[in-house]
Protein backbone atom coordinates (compact mmCIF):
# COMPACT_ATOMS: atom_id res chain seq x y z
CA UNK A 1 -4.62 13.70 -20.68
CA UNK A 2 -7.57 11.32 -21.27
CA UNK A 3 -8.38 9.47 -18.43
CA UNK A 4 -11.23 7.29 -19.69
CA UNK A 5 -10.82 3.81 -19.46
CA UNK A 6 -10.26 1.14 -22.24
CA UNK A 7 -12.87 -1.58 -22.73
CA UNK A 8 -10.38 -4.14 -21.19
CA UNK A 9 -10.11 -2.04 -18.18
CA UNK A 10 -13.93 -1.39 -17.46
CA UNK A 11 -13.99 -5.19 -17.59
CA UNK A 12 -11.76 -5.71 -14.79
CA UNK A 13 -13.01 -2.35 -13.19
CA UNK A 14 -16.43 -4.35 -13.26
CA UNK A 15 -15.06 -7.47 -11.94
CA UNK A 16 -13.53 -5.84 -9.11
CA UNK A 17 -16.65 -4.06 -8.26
CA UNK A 18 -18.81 -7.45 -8.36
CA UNK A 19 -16.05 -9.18 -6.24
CA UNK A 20 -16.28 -6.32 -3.82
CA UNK A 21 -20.05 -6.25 -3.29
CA UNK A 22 -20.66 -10.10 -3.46
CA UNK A 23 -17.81 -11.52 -1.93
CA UNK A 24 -16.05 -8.81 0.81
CA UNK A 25 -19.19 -6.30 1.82
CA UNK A 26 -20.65 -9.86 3.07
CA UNK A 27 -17.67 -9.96 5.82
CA UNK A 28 -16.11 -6.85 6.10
CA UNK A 29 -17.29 -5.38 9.47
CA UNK A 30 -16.80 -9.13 10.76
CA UNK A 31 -13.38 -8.95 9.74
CA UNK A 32 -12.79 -5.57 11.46
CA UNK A 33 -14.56 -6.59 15.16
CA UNK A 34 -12.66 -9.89 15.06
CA UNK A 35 -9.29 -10.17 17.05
CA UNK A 36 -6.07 -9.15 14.87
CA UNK A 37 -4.72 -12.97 15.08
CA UNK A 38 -7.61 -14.51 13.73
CA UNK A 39 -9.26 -12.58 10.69
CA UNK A 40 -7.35 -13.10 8.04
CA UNK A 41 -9.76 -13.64 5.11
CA UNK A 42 -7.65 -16.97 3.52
CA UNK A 43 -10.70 -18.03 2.11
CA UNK A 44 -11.33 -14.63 0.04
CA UNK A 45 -8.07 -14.57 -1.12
CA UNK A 46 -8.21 -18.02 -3.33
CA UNK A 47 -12.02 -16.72 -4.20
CA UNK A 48 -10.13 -13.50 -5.51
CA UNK A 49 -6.93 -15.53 -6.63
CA UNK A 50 -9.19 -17.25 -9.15
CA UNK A 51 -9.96 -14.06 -10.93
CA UNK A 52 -6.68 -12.79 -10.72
CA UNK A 53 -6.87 -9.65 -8.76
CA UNK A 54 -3.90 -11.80 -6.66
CA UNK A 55 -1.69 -11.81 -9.53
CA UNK A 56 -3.12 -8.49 -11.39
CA UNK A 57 0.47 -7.15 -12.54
CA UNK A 58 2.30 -10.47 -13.35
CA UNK A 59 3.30 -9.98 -16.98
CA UNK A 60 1.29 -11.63 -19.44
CA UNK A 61 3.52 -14.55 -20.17
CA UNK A 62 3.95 -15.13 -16.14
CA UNK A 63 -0.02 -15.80 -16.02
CA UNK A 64 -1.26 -11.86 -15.20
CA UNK A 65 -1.85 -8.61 -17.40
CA UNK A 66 0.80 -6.55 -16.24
CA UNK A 67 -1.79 -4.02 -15.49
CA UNK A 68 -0.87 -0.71 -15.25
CA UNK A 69 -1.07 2.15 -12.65
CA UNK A 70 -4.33 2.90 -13.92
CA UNK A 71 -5.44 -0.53 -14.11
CA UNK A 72 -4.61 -0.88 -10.83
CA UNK A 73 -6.19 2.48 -9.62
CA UNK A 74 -9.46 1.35 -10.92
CA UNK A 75 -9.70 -2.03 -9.41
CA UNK A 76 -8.84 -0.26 -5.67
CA UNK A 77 -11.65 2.45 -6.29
CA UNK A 78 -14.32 -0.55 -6.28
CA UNK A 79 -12.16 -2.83 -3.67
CA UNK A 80 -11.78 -0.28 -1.25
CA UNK A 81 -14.59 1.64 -1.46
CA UNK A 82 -16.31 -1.88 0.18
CA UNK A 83 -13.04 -2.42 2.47
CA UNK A 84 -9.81 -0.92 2.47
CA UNK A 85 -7.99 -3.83 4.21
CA UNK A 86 -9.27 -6.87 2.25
CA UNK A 87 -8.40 -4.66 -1.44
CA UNK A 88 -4.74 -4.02 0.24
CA UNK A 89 -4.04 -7.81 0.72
CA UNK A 90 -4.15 -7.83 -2.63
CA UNK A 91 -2.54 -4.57 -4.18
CA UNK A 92 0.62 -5.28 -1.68
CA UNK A 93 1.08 -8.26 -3.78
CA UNK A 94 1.01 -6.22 -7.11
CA UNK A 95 3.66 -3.78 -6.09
CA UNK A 96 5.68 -6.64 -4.18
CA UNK A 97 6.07 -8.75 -7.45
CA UNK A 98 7.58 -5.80 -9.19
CA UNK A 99 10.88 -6.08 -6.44
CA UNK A 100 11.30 -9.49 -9.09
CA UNK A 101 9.76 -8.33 -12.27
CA UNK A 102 11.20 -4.97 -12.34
CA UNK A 103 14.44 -5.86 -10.45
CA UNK A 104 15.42 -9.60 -10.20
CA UNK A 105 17.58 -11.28 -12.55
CA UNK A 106 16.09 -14.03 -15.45
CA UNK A 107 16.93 -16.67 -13.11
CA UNK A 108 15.00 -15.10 -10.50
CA UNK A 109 12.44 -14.80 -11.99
CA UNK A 110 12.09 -18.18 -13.02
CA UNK A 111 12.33 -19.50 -9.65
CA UNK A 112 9.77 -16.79 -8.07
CA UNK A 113 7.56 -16.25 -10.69
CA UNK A 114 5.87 -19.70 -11.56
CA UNK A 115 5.29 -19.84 -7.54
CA UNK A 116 3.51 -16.10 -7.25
CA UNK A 117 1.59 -17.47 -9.98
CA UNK A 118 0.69 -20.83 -9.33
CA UNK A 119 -0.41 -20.70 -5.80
CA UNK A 120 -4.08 -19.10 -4.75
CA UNK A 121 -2.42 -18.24 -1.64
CA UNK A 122 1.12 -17.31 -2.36
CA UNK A 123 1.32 -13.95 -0.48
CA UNK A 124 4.30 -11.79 -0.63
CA UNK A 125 6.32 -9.24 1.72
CA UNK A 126 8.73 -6.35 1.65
CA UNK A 127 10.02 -5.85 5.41
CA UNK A 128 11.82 -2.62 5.65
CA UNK A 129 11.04 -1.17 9.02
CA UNK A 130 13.25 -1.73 11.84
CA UNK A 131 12.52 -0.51 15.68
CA UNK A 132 15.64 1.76 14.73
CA UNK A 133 14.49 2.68 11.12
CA UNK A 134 11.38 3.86 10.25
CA UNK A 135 11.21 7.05 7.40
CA UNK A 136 14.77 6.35 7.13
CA UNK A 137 14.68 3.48 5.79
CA UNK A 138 14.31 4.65 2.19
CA UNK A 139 16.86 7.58 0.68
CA UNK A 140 14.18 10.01 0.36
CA UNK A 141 14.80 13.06 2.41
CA UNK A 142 17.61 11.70 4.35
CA UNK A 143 20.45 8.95 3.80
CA UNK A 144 21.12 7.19 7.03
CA UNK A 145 24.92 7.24 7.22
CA UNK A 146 26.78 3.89 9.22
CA UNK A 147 25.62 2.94 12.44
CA UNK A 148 21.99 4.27 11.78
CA UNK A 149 19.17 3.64 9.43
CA UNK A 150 18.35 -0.43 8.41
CA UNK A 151 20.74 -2.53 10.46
CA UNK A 152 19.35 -6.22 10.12
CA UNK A 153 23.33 -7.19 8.61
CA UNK A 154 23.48 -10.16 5.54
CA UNK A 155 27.43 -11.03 5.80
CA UNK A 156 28.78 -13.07 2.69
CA UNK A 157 30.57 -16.11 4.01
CA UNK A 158 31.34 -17.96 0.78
CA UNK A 159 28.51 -19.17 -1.48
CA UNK A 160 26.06 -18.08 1.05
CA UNK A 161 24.58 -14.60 3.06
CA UNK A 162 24.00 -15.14 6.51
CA UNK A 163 21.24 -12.72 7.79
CA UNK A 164 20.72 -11.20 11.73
CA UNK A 165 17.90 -8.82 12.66
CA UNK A 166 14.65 -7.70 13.43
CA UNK A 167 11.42 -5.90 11.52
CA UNK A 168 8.49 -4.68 12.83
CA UNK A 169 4.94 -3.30 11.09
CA UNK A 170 5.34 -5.67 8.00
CA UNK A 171 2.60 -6.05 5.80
CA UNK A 172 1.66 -9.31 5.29
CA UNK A 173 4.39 -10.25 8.13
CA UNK A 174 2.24 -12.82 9.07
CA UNK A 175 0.65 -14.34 5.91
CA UNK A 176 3.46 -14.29 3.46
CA UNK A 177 4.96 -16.84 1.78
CA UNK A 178 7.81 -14.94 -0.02
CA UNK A 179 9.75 -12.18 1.24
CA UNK A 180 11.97 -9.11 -0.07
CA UNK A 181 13.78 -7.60 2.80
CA UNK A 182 15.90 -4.67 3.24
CA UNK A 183 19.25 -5.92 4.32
CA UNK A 184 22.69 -3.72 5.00
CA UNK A 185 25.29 -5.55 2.81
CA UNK A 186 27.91 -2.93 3.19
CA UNK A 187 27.77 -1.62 7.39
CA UNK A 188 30.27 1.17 6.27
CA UNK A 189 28.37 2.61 3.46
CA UNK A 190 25.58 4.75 4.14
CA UNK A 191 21.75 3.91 3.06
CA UNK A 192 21.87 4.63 -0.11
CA UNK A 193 24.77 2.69 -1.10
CA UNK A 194 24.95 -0.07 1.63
CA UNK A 195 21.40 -1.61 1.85
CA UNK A 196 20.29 -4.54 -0.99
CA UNK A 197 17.45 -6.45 -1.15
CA UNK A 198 17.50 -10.25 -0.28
CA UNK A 199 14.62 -12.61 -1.62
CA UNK A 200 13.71 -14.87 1.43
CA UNK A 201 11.04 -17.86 1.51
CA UNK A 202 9.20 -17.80 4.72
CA UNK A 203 10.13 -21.16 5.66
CA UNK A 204 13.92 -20.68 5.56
CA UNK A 205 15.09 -21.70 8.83
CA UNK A 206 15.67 -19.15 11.12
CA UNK A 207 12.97 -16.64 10.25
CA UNK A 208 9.98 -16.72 12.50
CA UNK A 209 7.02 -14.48 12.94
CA UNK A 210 7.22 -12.16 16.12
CA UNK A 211 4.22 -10.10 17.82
CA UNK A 212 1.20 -9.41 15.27
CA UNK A 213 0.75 -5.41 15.93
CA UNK A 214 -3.34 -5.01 16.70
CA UNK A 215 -4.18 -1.63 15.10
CA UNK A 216 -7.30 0.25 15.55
CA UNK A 217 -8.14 0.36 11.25
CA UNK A 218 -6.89 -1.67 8.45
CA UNK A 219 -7.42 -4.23 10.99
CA UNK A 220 -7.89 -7.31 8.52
CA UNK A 221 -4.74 -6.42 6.89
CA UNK A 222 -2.01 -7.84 9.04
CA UNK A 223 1.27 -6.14 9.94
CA UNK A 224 4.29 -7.91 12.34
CA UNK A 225 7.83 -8.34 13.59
CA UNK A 226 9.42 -10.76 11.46
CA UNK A 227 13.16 -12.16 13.45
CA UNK A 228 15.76 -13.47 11.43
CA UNK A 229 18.34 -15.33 13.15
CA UNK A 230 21.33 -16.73 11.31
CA UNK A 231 19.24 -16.74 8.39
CA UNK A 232 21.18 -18.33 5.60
CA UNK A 233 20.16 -18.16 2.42
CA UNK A 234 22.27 -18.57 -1.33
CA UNK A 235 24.20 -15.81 -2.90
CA UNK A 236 21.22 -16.31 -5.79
CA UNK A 237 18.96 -14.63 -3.69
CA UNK A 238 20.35 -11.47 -3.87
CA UNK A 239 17.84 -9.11 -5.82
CA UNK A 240 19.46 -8.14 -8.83
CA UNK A 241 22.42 -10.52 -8.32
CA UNK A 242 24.88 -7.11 -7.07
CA UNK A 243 25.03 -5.58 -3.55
CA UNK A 244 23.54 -2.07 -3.08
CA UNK A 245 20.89 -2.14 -6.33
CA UNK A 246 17.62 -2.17 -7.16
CA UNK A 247 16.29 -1.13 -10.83
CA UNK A 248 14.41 2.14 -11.00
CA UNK A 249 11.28 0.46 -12.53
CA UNK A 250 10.59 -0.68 -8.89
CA UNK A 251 9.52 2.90 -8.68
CA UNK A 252 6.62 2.24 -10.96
CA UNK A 253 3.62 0.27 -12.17
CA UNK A 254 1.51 1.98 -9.19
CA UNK A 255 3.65 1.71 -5.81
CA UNK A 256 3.26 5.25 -4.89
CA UNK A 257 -0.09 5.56 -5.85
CA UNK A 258 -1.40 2.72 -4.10
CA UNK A 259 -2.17 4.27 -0.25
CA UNK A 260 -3.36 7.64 -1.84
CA UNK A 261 -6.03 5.61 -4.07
CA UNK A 262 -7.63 3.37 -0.46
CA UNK A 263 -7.69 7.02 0.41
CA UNK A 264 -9.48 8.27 -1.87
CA UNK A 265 -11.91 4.99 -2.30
CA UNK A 266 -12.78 5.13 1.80
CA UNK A 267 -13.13 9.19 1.84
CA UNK A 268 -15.51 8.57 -1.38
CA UNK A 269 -17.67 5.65 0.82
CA UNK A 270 -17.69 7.66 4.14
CA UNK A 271 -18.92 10.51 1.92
CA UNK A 272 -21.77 8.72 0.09
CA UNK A 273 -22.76 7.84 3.65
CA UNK A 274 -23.34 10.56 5.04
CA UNK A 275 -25.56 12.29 2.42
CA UNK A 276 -27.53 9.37 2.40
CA UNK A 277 -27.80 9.82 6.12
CA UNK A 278 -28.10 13.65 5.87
CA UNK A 279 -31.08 12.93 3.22
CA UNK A 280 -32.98 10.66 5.70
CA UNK A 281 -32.12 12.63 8.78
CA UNK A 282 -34.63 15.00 10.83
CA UNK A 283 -33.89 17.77 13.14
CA UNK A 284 -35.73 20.96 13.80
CA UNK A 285 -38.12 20.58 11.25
CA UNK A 286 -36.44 19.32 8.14
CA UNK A 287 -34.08 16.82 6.83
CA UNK A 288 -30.37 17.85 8.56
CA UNK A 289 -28.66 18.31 5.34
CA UNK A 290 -31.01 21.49 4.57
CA UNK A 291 -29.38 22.62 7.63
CA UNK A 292 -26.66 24.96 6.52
CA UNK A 293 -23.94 23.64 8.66
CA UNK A 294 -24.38 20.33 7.40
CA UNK A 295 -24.55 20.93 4.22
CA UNK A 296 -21.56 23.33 4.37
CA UNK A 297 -19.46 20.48 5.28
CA UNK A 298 -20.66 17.93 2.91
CA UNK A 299 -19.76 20.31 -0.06
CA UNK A 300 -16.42 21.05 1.60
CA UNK A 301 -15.74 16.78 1.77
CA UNK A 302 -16.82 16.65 -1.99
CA UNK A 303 -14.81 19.58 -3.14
CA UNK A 304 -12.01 17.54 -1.60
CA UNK A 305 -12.36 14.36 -3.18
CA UNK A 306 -13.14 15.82 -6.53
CA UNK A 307 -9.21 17.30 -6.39
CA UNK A 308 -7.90 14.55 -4.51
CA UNK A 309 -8.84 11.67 -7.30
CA UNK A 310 -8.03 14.45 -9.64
CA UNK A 311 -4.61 14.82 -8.49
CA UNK A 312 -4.54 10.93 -7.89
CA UNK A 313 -5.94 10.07 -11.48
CA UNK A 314 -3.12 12.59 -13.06
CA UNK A 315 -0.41 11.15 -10.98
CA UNK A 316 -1.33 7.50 -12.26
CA UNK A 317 -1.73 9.43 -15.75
CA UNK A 318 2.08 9.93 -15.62
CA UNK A 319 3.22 6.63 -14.21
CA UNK A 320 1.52 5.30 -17.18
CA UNK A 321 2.49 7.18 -20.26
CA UNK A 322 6.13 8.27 -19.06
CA UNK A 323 7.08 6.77 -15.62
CA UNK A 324 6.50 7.73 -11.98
CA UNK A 325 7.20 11.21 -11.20
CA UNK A 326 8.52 11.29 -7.55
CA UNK A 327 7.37 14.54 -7.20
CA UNK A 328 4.03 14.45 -8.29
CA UNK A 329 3.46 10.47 -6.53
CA UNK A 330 4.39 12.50 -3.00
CA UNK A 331 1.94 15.52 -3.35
CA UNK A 332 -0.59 13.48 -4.32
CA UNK A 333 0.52 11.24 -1.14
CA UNK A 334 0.20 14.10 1.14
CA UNK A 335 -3.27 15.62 0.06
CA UNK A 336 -4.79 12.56 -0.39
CA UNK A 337 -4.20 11.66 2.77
CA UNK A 338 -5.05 14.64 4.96
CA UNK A 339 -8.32 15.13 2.57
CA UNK A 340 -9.61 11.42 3.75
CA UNK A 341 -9.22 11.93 7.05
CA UNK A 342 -10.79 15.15 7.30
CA UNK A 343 -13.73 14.00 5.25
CA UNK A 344 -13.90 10.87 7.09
CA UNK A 345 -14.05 13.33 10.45
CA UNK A 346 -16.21 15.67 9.22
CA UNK A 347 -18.84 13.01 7.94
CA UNK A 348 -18.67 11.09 11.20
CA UNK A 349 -19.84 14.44 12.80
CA UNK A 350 -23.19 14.41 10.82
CA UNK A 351 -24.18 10.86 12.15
CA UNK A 352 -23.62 12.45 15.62
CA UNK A 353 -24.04 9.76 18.24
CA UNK A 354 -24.60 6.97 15.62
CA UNK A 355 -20.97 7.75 13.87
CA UNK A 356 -19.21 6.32 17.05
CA UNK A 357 -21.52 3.39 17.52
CA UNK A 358 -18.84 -0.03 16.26
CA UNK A 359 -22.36 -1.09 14.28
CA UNK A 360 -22.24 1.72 12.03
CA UNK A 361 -19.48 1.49 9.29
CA UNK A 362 -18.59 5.30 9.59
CA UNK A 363 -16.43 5.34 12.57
CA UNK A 364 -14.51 2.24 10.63
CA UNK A 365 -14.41 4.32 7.65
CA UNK A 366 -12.44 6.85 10.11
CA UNK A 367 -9.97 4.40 11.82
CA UNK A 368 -9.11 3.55 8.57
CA UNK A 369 -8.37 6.51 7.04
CA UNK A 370 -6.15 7.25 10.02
CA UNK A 371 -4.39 3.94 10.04
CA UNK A 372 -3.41 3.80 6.76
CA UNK A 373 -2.16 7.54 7.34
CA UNK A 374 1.36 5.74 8.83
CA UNK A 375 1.11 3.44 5.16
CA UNK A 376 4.24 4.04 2.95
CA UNK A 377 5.55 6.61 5.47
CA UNK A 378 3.45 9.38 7.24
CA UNK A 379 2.75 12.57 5.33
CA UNK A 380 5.10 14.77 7.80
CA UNK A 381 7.82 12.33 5.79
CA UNK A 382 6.58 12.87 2.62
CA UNK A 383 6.58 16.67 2.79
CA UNK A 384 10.39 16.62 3.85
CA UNK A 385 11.34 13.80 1.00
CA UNK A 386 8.80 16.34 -1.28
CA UNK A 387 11.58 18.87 -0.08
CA UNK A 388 14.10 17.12 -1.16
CA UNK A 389 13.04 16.51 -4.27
CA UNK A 390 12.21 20.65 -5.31
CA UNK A 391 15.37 21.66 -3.43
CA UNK A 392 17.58 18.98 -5.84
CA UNK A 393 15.42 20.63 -9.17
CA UNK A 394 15.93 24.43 -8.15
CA UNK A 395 19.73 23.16 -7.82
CA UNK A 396 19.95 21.19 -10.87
CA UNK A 397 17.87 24.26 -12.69
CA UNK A 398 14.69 22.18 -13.39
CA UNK A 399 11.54 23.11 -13.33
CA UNK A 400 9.99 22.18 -10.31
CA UNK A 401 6.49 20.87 -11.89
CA UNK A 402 6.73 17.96 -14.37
């Protein structure tokens, strides 16, 4: 495994980091004190449009670089080590697009495409979760049989779907222009077999924007309800053009390593904090991270992110060279997660009464790391779907590591 970058991607990697430093350090802890309505950075996203980190996995002849999983792990460690919500607004649009690239019919994507592309502030959606369907809403550890799981219904009535429910924590709820929703197509069938994906423009009649959820991290990076009543929209719209599919290359290009890398990038900038603080510090005599407390805990935090981005680096490795491996995406979910919020804990600690002062950016760095801990499901859900998965390679007589 080589996991130096190409000259092309230390480019970008460079461009992100300028972008972050210039353009979102300026406004980032003005973005997290302001109310959850009203600090939505519109005017960042064209800024970043224009270099297109909005539009970073397009393919090539739709306007992007259809940048890879490593491509896109790079550009997140400089975004988010400067702010995890402002570098999500725009990675949610680079997995989003592949619901079309990887999984929408030609004609599809000549309709969606040119407009992803051709608008600085074309934002896009996937609304899955329901108030009845949270880690269930996926077929990972368990498939949701009739009557439970997704229930917002899309009934065929001729030429046309016509689309009833309700979703709630949507990213980008609020700010999209385009969305992919989870739908049940078939209300006999269970999950697995009954749910399809319906491409929706936000101004279809009949879809409006419910309460805006005010979280306490990833506060600049909004999540909703989004109500669809009698929603109808044209047979063409149905992902794929079939009921109950979705291509398996939706899987890749760096959706499941996406919440595991603003991990990683906020664990990595709550830890340079601290030793900087540590190394300026005094207490009884000498700077505090001579004390051996303190300085047992700031190895501990860099032991952890050293195998975190290891783990997170390999897993992007594979998604790369030979496609996602389920197995390998969810571990590095789960550790990557627990390791940021303990470091971002345990380097709050150091600043003692500073680290819970809203001034200081370590207590952010925290709230965070704990708020994006319910991203892409919690990791409680991820260990059972991780279950899953070994249980189905013991049984199939696989090995269980790739």
């Amino acid at each position: 495994m080589d996991f130096e970058l190409t000259e092309e991607q230390r480019a970008i990697q460079n461009l992100a980091c300028e972008f972050a430093r210039n353009e979102i350090q300026p406004i980032a802890m003005s973005l997290d004190l302001a109310s959850a309505k009203e600090n939505f950075p519109w005017e960042l996203v064209k800024k970043g449009s224009k270099l297109g980190l909005r539009t970073l996995t397009l393919p090539p002849e739709w306007g992007g670089i259809g940048a890879d999983a490593i491509t896109q792990l790079a550009v997140i460690d400089e975004l988010a080590y400067v702010d995890v919500s402002c570098s999500k607004i725009f990675s949610k649009n680079w997995t989003a697009c592949r619901y079309i690239i990887a999984g929408g019919t030609e004609e599809q994507k000549e309709r969606f495409l040119p407009l992803i592309r051709d608008n600085d502030t074309y934002l896009l959606a996937t609304p899955g979760t329901e108030p009845g369907a949270g880690a269930d809403k996926d077929t990972g550890y368990y498939d949701a049989p009739p009557g439970e799981g997704i229930m917002t219904s899309a009934k065929r009535k001729g030429d046309r779907y016509v689309i009833n429910g309700r979703k709630h924590f949507i990213s980008h709820g609020p700010t999209a222009s385009l969305y992919i929703f989870r739908v049940r197509t078939d209300p006999s069938a269970p999950v697995s077999k009954g749910v399809s994906y319906m491409v929706i423009p936000r101004d279809t009649p009949g879809v409006s924007i419910g309460a805006i959820h005010d979280k306490i991290g990833w506060r600049a990076y909004p999540q909703s309800e989004i109500i669809l009543e009698n929603v109808e929209v044209p047979v063409e719209n149905l992902l794929g053009g079939k009921e109950g599919y979705l291509n398996p290359g939706v899987a890749r290009g760096g959706r499941m390593i996406e919440v595991p890398a603003h991990q990683m990038a906020v664990a990595r900038a709550a830890l340079d904090a601290a030793v900087a603080y540590a190394g300026g510090r005094r207490q009884g005599g000498k700077i505090i991270i001579q004390h051996q407390s303190v300085a047992q805990d700031l190895a501990e935090c860099y032991t952890l992110i050293e195998a975190g981005r290891a783990l997170l680096w390999r897993a992007a490795w594979a998604d790369t060279q030979k496609g996602a491996d389920r197995a390998l995406s969810r571990a590095t979910h789960i550790f990557c997660t627990e390791a940021s919020q303990k470091i971002c804990l345990t380097t709050l600690r150091i600043f003692g009464g500073y680290g819970v002062m809203r001034e200081m950016p370590i207590q952010k760095y925290l709230r965070d790391a704990l708020t994006m801990g319910h991203g892409e499901s919690t990791e409680r859900v991820q260990k059972l779907a991780l279950a899953k998965l070994m249980e189905s390679r013991f049984k199939a007589g696989m090995p269980l590591l790739g």
